[in-house]
Protein backbone atom coordinates (compact mmCIF):
# COMPACT_ATOMS: atom_id res chain seq x y z
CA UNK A 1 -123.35 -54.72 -3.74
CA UNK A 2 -121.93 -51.48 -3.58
CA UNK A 3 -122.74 -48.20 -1.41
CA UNK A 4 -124.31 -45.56 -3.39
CA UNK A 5 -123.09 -41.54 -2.01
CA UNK A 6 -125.76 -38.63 -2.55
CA UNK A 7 -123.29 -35.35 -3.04
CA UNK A 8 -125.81 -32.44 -3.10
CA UNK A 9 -124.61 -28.83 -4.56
CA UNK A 10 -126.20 -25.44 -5.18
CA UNK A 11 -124.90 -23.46 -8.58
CA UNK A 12 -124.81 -19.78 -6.82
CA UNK A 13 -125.33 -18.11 -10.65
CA UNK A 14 -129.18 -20.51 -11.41
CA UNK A 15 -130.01 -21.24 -8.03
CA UNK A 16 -130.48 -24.87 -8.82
CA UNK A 17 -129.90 -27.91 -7.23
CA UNK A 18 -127.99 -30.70 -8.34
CA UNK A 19 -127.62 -34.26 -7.06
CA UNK A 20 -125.04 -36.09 -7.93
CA UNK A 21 -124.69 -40.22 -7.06
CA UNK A 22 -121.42 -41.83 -6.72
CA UNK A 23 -120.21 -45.13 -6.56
CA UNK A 24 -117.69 -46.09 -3.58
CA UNK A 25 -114.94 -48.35 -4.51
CA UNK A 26 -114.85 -51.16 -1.87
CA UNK A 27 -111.58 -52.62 -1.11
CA UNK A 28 -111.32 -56.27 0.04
CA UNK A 29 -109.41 -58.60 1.36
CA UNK A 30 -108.70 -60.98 -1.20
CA UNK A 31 -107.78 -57.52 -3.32
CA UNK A 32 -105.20 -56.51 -1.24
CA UNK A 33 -103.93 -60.12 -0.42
CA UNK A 34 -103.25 -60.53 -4.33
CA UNK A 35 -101.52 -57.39 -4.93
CA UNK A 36 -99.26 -58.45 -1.99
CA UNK A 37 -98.67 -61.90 -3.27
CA UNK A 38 -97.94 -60.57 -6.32
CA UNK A 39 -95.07 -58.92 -5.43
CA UNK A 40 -93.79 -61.68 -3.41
CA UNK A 41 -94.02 -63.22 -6.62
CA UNK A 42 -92.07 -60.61 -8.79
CA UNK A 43 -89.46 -61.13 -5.45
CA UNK A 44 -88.81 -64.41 -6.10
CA UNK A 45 -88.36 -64.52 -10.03
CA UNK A 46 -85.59 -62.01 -9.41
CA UNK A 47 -81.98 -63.94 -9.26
CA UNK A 48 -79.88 -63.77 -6.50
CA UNK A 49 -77.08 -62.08 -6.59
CA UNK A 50 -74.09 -64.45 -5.29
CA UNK A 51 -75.20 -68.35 -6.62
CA UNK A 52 -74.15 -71.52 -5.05
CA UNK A 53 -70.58 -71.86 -5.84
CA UNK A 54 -70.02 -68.50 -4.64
CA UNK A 55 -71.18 -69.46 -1.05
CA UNK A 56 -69.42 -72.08 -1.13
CA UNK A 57 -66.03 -70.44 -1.87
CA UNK A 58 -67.09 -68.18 0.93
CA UNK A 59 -67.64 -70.29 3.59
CA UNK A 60 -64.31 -72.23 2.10
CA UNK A 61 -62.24 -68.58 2.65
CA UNK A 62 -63.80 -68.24 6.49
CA UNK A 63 -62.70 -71.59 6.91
CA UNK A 64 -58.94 -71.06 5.38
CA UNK A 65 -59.07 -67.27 7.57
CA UNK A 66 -60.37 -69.07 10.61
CA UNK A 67 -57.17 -71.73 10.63
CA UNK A 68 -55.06 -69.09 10.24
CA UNK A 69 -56.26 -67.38 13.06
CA UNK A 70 -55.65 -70.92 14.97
CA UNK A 71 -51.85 -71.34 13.63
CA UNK A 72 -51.56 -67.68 15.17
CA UNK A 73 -52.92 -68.34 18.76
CA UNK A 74 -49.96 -69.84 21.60
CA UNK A 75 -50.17 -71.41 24.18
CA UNK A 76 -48.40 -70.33 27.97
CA UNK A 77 -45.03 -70.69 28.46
CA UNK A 78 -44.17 -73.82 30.55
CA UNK A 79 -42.52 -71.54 33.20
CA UNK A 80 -44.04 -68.58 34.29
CA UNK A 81 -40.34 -67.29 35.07
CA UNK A 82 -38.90 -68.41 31.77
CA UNK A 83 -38.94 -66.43 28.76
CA UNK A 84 -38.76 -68.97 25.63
CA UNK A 85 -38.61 -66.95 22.17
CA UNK A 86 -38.80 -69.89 19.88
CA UNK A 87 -42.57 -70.60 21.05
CA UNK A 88 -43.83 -67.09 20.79
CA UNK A 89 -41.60 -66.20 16.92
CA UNK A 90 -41.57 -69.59 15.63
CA UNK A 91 -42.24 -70.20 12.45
CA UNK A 92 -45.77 -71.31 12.50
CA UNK A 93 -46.85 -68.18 14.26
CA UNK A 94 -44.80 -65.22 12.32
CA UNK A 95 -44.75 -66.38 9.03
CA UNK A 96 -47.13 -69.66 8.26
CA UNK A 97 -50.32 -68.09 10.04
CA UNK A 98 -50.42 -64.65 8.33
CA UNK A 99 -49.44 -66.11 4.78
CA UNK A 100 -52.80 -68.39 5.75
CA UNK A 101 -54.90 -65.57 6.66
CA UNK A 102 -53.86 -63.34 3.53
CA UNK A 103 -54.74 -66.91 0.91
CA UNK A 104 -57.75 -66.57 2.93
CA UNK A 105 -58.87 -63.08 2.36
CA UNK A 106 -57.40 -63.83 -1.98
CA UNK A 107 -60.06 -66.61 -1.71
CA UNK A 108 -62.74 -64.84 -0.20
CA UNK A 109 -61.99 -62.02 -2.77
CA UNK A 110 -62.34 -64.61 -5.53
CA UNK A 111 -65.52 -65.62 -4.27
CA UNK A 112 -66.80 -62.48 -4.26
CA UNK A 113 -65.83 -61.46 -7.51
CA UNK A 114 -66.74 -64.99 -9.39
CA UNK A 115 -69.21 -64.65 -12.32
């Protein structure tokens, strides 16, 4: 059942009364619970804009950036009083880890990029 408003107004020119009744729109619950599912719905319907295979390659590139970063790391030197340049520029660290990283970043590029 709805609520019925009286608006009373006076017309200055006749002098006359006039009353006026007005319905009041009610507003629910279950009205504004629908509207809100609703556009969880419309949310969901939409696609997503990276799919499966593209987190995949992702998490794949973090992977193949994050063993880089591992090649990279050393170790001490055995001696604190020795300096031994073939463990800190060796290979593995100068040239293998950042040609990992950068195959890393391609892939996550890739991933990004994939249709």
């Amino acid at each position: 059942m709805s609520k019925k408003a009286k608006k009373t107004t006076t017309n200055k020119t006749t002098a006359k009364k006039v009353v006026t009744t007005q319905k009041k729109k009610s507003i629910t619950p279950t009205a504004s619970r629908n509207a809100k599912s609703a556009a969880a719905a419309n949310l969901s319907n939409e696609e997503l804009l990276f799919g499966k295979q593209n987190y995949i390659l992702m998490a794949a590139s973090l992977g193949v950036i994050a063993i880089g970063f591992l090649l990279m790391a050393g170790g001490s030197m055995p001696s604190p009083d020795v300096w031994d340049e073939s463990i800190i520029y060796s290979f593995r660290r100068i040239t293998l880890a950042p040609f990992v990283v950068l195959v890393g970043l391609v892939l996550m590029i890739v991933a990004i990029f994939k249709k």
